[in-house]
C-alpha atoms as a PDB file:
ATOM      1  CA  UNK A   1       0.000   0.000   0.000  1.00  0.00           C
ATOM      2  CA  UNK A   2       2.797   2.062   0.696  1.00  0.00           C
ATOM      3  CA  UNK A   3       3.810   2.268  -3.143  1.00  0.00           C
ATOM      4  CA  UNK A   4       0.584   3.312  -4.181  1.00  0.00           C
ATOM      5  CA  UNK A   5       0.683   6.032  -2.240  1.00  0.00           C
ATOM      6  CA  UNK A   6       3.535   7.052  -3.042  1.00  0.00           C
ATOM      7  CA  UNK A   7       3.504   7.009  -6.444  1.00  0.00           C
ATOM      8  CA  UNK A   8      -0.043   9.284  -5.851  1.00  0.00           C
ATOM      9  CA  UNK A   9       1.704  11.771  -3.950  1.00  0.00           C
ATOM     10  CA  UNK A  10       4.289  11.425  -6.705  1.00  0.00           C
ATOM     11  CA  UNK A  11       2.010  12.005  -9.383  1.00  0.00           C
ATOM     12  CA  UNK A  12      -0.210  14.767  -7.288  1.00  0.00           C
ATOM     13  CA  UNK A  13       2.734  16.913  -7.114  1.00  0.00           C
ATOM     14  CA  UNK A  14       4.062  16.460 -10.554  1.00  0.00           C
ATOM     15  CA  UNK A  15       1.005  17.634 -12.008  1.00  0.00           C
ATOM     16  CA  UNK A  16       0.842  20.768  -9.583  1.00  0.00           C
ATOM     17  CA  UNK A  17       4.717  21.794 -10.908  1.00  0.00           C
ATOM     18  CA  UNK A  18       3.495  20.612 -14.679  1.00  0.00           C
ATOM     19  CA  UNK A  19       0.674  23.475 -14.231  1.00  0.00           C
ATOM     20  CA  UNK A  20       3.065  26.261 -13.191  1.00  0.00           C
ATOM     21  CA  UNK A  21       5.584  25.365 -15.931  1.00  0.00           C
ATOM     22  CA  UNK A  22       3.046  25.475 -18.799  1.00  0.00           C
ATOM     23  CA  UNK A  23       1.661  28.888 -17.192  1.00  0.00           C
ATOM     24  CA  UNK A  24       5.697  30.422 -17.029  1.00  0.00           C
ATOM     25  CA  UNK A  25       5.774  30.274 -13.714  1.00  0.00           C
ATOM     26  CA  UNK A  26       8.733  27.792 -13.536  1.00  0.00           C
ATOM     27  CA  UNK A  27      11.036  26.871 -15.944  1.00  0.00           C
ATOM     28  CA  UNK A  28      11.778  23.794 -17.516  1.00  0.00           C
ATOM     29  CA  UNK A  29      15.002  23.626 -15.671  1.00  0.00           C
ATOM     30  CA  UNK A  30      13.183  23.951 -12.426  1.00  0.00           C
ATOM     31  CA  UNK A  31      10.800  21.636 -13.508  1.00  0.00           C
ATOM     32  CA  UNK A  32      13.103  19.037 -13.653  1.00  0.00           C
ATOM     33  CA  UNK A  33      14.715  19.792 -10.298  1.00  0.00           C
ATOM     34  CA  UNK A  34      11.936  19.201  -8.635  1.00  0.00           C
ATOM     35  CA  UNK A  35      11.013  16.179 -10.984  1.00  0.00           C
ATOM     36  CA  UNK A  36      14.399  14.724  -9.716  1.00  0.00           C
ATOM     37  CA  UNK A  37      13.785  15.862  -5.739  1.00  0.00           C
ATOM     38  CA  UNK A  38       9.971  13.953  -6.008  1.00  0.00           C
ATOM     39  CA  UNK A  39      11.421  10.993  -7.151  1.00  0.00           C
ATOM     40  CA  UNK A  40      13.925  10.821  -4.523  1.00  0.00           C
ATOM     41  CA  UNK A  41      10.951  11.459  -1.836  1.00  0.00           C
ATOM     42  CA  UNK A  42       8.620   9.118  -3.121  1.00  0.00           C
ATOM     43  CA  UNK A  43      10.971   6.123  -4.633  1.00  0.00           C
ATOM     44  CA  UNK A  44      10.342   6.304  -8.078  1.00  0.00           C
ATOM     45  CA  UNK A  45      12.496   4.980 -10.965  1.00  0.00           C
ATOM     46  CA  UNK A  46      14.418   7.863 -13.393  1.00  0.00           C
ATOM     47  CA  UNK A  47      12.652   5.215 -15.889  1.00  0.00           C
ATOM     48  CA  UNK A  48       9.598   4.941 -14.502  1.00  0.00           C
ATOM     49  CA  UNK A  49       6.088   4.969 -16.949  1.00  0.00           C
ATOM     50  CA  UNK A  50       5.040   7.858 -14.392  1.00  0.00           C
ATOM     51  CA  UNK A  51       7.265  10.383 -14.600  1.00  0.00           C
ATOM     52  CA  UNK A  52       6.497  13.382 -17.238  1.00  0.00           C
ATOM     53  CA  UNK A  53       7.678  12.077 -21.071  1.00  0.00           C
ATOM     54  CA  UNK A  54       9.401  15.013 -23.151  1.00  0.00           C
ATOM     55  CA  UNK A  55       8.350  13.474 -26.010  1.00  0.00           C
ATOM     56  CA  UNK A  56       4.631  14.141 -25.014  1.00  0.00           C
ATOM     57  CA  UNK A  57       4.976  17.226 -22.749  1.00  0.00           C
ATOM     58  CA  UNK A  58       7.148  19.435 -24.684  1.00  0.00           C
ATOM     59  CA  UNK A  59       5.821  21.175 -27.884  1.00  0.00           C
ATOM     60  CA  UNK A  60       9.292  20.151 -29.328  1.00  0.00           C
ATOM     61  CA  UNK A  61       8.513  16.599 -28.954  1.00  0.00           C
ATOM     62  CA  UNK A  62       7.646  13.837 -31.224  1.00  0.00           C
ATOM     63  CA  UNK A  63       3.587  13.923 -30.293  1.00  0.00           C
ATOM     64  CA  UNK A  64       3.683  17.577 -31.362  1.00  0.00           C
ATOM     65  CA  UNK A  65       5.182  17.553 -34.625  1.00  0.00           C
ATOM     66  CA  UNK A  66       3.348  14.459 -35.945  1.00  0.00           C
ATOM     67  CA  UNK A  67       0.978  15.313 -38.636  1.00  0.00           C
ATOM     68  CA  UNK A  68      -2.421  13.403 -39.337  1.00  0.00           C
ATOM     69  CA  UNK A  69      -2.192  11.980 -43.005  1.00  0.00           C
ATOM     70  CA  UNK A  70      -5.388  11.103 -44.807  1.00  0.00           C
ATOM     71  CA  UNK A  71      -5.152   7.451 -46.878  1.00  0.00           C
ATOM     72  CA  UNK A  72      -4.383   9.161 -49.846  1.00  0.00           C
ATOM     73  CA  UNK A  73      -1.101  10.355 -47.950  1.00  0.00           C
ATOM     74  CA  UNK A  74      -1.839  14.334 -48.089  1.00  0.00           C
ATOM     75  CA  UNK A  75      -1.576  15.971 -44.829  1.00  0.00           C
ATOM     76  CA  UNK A  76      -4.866  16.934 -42.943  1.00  0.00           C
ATOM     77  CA  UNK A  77      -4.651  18.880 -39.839  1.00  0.00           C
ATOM     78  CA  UNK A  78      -1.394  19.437 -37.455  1.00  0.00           C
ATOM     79  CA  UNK A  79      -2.875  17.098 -34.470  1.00  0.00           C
END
């Protein structure tokens, strides 16, 4: 039980510093030292499935730049 809540209080917090650093009021470099100091708190893996993916978080990342293609291989819409 103690893992669970852990990995709650983990993911609670995360999402509070996720909020400020998409409104400015941390940066990303911040963001990540207190990524780093949650994990150490709460026990959690640098490769755990829980902790914030660049590749879907930033606007750099891979999620952001994929295009939708229709089946005639044109593109759409920017997803």
């Amino acid at each position: 039980m103690l893992q669970n809540e852990n990995l709650f209080n983990y993911k609670t917090s995360i999402t509070v510093f996720l909020s400020w650093f998409r409104k400015g009021i941390i940066t990303e470099k911040e963001l990540n030292i207190l990524d780093t100091k949650l994990c150490e708190k709460y026990g959690i893996s640098s490769y755990s499935i829980y902790r914030p993916n660049p590749l879907i978080y930033n606007e750099k990342g891979a999620i952001y730049s994929m295009k939708e293609v229709d089946s005639c291989g044109k593109n759409c819409s920017s997803i």
